[in-house]
C-alpha atoms as a PDB file:
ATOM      1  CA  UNK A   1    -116.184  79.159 -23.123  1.00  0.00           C
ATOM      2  CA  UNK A   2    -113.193  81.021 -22.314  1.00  0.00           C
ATOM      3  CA  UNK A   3    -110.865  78.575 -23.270  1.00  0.00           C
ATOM      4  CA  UNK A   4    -112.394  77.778 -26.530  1.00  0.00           C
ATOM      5  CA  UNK A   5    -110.567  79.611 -30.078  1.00  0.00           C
ATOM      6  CA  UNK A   6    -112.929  81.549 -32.102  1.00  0.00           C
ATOM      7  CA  UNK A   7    -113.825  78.368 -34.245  1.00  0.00           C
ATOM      8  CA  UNK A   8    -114.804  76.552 -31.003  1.00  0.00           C
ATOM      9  CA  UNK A   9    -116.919  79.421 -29.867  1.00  0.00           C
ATOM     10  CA  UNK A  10    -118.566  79.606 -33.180  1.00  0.00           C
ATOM     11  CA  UNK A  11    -119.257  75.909 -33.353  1.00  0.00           C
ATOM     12  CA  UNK A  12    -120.324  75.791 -29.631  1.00  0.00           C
ATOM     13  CA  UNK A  13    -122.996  78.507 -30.748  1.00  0.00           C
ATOM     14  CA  UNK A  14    -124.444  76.232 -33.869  1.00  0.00           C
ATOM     15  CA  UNK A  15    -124.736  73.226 -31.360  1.00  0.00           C
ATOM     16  CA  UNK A  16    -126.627  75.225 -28.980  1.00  0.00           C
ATOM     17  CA  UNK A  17    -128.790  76.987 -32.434  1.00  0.00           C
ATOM     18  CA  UNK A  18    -129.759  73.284 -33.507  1.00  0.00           C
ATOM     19  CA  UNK A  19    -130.597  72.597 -29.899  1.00  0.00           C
ATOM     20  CA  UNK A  20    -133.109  75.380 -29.750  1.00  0.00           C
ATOM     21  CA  UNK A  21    -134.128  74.182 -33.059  1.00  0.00           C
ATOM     22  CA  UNK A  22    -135.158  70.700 -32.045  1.00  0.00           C
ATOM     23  CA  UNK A  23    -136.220  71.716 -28.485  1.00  0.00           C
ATOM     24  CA  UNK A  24    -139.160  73.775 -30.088  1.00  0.00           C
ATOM     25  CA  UNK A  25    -139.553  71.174 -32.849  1.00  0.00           C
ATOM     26  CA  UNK A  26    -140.260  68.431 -30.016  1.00  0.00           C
ATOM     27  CA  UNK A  27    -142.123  70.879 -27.583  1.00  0.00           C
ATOM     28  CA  UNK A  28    -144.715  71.569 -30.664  1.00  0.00           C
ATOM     29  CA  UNK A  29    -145.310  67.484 -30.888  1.00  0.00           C
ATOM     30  CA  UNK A  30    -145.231  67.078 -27.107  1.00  0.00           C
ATOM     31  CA  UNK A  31    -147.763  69.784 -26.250  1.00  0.00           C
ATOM     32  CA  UNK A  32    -145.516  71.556 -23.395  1.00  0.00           C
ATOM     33  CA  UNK A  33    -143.328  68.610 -22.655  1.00  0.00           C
ATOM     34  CA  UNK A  34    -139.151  69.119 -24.056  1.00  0.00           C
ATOM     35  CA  UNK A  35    -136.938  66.814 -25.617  1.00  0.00           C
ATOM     36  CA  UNK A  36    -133.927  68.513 -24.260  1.00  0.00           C
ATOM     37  CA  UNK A  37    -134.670  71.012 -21.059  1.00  0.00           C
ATOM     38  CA  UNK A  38    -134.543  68.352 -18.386  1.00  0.00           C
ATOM     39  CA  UNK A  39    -135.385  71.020 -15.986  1.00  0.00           C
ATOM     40  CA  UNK A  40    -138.439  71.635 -17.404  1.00  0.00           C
ATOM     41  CA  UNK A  41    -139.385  68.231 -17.583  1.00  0.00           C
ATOM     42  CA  UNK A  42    -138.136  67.659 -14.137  1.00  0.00           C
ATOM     43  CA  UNK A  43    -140.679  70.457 -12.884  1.00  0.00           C
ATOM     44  CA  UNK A  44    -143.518  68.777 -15.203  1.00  0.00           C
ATOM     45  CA  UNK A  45    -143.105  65.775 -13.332  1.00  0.00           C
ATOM     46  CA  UNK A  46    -143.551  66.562 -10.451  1.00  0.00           C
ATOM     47  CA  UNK A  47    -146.369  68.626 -11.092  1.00  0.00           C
ATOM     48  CA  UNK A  48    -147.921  65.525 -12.543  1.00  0.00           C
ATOM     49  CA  UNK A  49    -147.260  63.462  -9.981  1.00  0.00           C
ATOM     50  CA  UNK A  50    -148.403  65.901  -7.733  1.00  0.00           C
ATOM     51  CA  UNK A  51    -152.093  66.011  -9.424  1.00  0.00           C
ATOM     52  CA  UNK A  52    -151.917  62.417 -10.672  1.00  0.00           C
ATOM     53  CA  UNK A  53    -151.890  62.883 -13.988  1.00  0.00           C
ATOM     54  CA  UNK A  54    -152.331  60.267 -16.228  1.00  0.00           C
ATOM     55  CA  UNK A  55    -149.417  61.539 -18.859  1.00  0.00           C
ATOM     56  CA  UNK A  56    -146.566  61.165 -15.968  1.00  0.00           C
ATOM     57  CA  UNK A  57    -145.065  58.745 -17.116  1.00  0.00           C
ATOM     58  CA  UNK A  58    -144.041  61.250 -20.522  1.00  0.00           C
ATOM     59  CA  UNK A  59    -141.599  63.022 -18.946  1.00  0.00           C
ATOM     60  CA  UNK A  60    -140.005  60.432 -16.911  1.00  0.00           C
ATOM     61  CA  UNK A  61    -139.119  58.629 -20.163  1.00  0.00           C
ATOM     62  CA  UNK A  62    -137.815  61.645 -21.447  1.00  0.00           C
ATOM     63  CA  UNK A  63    -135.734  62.662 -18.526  1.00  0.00           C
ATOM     64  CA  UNK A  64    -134.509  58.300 -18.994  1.00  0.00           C
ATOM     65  CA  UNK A  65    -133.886  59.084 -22.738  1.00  0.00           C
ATOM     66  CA  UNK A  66    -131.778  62.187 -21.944  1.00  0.00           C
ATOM     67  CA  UNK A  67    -129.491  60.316 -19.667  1.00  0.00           C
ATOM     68  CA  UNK A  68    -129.165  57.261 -21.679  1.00  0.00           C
ATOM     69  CA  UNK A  69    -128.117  59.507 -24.539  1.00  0.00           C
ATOM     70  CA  UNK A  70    -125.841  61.592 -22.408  1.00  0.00           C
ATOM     71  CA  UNK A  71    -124.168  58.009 -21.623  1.00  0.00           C
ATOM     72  CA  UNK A  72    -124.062  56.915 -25.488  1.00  0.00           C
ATOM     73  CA  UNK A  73    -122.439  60.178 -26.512  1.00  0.00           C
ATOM     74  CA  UNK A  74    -119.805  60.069 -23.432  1.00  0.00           C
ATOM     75  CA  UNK A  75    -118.979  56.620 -24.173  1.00  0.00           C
ATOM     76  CA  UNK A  76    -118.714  56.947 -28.353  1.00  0.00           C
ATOM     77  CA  UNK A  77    -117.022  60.566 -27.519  1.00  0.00           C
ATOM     78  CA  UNK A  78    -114.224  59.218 -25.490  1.00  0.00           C
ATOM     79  CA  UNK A  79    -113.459  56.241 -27.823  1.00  0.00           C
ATOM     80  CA  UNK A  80    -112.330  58.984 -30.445  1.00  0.00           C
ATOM     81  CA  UNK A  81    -111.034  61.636 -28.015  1.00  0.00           C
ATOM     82  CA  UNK A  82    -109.492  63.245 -30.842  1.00  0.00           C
ATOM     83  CA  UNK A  83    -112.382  63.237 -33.576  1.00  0.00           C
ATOM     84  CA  UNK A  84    -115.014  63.476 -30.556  1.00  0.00           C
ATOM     85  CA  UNK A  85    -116.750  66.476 -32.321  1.00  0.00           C
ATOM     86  CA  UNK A  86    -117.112  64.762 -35.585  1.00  0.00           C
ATOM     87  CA  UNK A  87    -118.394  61.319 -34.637  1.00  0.00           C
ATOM     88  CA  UNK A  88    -120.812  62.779 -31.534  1.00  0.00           C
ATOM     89  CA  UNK A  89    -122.223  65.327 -34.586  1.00  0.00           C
ATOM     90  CA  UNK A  90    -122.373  62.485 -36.803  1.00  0.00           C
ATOM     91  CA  UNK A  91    -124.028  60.006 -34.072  1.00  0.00           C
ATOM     92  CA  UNK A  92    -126.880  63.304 -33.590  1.00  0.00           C
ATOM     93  CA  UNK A  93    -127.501  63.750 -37.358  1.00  0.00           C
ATOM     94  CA  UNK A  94    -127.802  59.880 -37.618  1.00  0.00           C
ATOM     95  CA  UNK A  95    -130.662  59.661 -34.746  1.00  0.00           C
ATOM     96  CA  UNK A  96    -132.112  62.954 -36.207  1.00  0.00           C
ATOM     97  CA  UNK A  97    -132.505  61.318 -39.620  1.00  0.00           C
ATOM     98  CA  UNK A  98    -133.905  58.074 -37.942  1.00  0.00           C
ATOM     99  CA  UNK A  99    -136.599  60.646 -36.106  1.00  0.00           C
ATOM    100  CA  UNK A 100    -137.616  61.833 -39.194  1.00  0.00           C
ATOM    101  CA  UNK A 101    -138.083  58.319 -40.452  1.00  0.00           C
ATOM    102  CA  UNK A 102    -139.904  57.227 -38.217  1.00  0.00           C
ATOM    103  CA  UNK A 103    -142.037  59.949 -37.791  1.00  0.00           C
ATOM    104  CA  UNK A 104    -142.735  59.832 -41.794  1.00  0.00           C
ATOM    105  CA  UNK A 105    -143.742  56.111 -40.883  1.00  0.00           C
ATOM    106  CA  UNK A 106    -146.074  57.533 -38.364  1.00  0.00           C
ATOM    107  CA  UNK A 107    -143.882  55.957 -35.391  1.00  0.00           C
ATOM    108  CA  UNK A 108    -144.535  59.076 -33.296  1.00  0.00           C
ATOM    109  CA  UNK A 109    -143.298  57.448 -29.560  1.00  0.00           C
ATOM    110  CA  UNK A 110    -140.213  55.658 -31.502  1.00  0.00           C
ATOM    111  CA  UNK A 111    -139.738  59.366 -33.104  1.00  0.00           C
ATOM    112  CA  UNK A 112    -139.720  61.503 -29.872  1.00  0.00           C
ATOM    113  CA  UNK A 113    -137.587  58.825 -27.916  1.00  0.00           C
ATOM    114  CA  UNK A 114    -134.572  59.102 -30.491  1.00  0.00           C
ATOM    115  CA  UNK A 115    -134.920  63.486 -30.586  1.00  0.00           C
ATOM    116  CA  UNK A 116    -134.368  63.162 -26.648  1.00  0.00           C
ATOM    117  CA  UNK A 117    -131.463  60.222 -26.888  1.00  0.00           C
ATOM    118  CA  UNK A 118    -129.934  62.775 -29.869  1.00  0.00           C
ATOM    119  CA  UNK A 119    -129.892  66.040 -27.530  1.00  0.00           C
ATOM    120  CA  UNK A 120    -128.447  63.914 -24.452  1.00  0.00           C
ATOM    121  CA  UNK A 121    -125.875  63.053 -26.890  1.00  0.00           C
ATOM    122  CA  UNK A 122    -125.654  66.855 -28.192  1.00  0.00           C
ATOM    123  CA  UNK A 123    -124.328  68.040 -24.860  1.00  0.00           C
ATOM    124  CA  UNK A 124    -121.403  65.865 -25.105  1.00  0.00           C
ATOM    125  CA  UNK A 125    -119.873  66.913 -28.116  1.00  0.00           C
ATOM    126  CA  UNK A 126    -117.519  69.747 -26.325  1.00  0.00           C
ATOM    127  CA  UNK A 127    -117.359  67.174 -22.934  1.00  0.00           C
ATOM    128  CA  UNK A 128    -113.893  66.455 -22.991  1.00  0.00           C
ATOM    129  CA  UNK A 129    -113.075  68.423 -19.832  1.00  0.00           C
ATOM    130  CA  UNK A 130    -115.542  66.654 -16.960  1.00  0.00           C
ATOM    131  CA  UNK A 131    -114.873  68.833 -14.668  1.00  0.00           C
ATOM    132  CA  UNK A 132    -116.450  71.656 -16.236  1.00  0.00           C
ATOM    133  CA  UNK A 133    -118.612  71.027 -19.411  1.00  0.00           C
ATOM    134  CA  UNK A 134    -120.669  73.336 -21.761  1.00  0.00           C
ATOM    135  CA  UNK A 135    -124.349  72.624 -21.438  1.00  0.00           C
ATOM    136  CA  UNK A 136    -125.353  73.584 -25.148  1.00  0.00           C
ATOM    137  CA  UNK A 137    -128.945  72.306 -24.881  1.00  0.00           C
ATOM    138  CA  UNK A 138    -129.940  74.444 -21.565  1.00  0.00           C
ATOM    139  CA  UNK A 139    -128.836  78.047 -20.911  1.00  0.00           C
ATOM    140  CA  UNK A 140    -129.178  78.519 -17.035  1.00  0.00           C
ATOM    141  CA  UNK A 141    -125.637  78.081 -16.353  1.00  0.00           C
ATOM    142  CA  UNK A 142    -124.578  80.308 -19.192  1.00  0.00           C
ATOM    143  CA  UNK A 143    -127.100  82.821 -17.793  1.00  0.00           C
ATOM    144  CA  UNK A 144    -125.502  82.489 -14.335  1.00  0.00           C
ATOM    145  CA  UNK A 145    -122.269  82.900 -16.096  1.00  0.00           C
ATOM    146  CA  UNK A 146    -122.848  85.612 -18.409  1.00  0.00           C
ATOM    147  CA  UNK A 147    -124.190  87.160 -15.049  1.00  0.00           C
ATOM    148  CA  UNK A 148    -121.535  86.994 -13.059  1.00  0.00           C
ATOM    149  CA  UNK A 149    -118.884  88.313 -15.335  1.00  0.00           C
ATOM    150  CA  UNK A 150    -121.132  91.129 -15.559  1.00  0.00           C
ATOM    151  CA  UNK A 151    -120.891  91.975 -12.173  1.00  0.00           C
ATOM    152  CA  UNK A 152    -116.319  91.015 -12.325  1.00  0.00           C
ATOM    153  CA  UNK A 153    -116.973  93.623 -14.809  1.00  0.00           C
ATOM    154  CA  UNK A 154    -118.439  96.365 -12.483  1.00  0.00           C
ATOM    155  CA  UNK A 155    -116.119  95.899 -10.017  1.00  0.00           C
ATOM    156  CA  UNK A 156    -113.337  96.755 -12.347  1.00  0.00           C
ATOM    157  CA  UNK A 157    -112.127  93.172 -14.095  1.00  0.00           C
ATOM    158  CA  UNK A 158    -111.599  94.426 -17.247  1.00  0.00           C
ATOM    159  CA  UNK A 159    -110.626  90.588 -18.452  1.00  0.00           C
ATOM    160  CA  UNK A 160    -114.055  89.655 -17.524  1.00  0.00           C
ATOM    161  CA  UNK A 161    -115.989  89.265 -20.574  1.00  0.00           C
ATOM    162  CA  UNK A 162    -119.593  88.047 -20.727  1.00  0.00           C
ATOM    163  CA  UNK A 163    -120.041  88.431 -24.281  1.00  0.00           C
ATOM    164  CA  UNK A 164    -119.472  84.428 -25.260  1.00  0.00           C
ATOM    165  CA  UNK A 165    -122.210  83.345 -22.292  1.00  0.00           C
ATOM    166  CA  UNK A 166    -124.322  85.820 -23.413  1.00  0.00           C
ATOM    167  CA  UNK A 167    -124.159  84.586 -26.991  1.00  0.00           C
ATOM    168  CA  UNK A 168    -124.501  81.054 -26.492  1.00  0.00           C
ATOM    169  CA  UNK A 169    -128.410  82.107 -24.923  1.00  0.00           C
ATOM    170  CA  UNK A 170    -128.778  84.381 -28.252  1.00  0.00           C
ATOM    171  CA  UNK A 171    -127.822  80.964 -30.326  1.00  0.00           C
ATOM    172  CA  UNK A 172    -130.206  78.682 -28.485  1.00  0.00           C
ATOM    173  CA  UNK A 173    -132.753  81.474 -28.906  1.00  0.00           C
ATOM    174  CA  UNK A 174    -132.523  82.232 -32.142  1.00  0.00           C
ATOM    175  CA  UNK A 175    -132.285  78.284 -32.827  1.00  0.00           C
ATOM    176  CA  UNK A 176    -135.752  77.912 -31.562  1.00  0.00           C
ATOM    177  CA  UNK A 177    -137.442  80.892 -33.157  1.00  0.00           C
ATOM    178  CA  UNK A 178    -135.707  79.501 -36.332  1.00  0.00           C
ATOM    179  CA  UNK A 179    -137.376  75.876 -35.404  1.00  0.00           C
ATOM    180  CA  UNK A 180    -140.840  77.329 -34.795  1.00  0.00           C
ATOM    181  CA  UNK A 181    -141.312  79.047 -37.541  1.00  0.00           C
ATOM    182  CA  UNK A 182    -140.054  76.174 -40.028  1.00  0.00           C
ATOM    183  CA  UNK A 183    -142.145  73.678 -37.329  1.00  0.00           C
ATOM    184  CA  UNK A 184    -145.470  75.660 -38.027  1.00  0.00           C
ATOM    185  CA  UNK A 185    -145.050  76.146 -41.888  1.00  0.00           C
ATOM    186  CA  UNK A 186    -143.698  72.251 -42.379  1.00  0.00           C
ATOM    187  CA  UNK A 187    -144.967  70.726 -39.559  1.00  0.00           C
ATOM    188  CA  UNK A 188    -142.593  66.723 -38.920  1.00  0.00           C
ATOM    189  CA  UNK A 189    -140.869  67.618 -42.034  1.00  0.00           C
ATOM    190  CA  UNK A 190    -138.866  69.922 -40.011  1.00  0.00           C
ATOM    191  CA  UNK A 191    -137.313  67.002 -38.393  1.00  0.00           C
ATOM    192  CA  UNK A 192    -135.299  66.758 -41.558  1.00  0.00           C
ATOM    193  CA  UNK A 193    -134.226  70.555 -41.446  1.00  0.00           C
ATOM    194  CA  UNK A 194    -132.900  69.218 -38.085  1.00  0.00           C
ATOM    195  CA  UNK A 195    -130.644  66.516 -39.656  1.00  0.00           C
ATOM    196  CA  UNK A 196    -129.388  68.223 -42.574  1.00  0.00           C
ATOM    197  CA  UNK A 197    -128.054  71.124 -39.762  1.00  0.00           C
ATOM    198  CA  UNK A 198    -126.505  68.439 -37.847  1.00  0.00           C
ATOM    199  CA  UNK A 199    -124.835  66.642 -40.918  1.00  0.00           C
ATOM    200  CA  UNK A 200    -123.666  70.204 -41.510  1.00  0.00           C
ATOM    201  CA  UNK A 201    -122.563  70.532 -37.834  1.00  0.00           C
ATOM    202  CA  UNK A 202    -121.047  67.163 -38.561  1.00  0.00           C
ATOM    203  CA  UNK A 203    -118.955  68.171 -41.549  1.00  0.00           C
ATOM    204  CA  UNK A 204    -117.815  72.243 -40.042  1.00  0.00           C
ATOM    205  CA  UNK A 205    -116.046  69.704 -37.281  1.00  0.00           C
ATOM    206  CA  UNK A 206    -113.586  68.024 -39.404  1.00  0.00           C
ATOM    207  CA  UNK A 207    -111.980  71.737 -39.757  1.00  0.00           C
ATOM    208  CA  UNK A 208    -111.757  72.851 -35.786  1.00  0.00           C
ATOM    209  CA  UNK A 209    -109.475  71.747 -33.471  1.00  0.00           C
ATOM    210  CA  UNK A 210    -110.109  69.565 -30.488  1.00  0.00           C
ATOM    211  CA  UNK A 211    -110.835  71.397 -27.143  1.00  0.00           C
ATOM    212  CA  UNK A 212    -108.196  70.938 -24.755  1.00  0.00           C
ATOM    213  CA  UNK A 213    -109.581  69.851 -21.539  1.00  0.00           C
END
């Protein structure tokens, strides 16, 4: 985040707001399981396979769907370097709509699958630096972050500034109270809230500058 320019930092935070969005959206129709916290799902599974549940194989899939969409993202990223914000956004919004398509034509698996292929994706819109990328869809590294330039801080690093780590949490946060509410009052139709933000996402990108790696 420190590298970023303002613009970056404030588009970094709206990918990490419509993450929170669709996280909760996706939670709500998977009763506990996430479309983009791999950890969590990670710790679900084994906890299923642990008891033997008969729903283990749900967050295997959706651990498989994250990856494959990581990949798909990487790969259509890195094909336009230079317009990797806009076409990744663009690739999002496109599986978001399709989500909401199919879950209109009841297509609930087919639904859920292409939420968790659009979050891998999500996380690989600011990716051009490998070495160390922004995870917009989880916050524990920008907890650990915002943590330890607290503590540079303390010890009298007055360059040390938290505040970007610390608001990329509020974003996802705020994201997924945002999602809730709409989730609860519209139910699937939120889905479509979902695309419109990333088509919006999709056209704020034409207007920032690439992130230098």
């Amino acid at each position: 985040m420190q590298r970023f320019t303002p613009p970056q930092r404030l588009f970094a935070y709206a990918v990490a707001g419509l993450a929170g969005f669709v996280d909760v959206t996706g939670y709500l129709q998977l009763n506990g399981y996430f479309v983009s916290f791999m950890t969590g799902n990670t710790t679900l599974l084994a906890r299923d396979l642990a008891e033997g549940a008969s729903r283990v194989a749900v967050p295997a899939l959706l651990i498989g769907g994250f990856v494959i969409g990581v990949v798909t993202g990487t790969l259509v990223g890195d094909r336009v370097a230079s317009r990797r914000k806009v076409v990744v956004t663009g690739l999002v919004a496109t599986l978001l709509v399709c989500a909401a398509l199919a879950r209109m034509a009841e297509m609930r698996e087919i639904s859920l699958g292409l939420l968790v292929i659009a979050m891998g994706a999500l996380n690989t819109v600011l990716s051009a630096n490998r070495e160390s990328p922004v995870g917009l869809t989880y916050m524990t590294g920008a907890l650990v972050r915002t943590g330890q330039l607290i503590a540079d801080r303390l010890s009298g690093d007055r360059k040390a500034d938290p505040l970007p780590f610390a608001l990329l949490w509020v974003s996802l946060l705020v994201g997924a109270l945002c999602g809730g509410v709409v989730a609860v009052q519209w139910g699937a139709a939120s889905l479509w809230v979902a695309g419109g933000l990333a088509l919006t996402l999709c056209l704020a990108a034409t207007r920032i500058a690439p992130v230098k790696a």
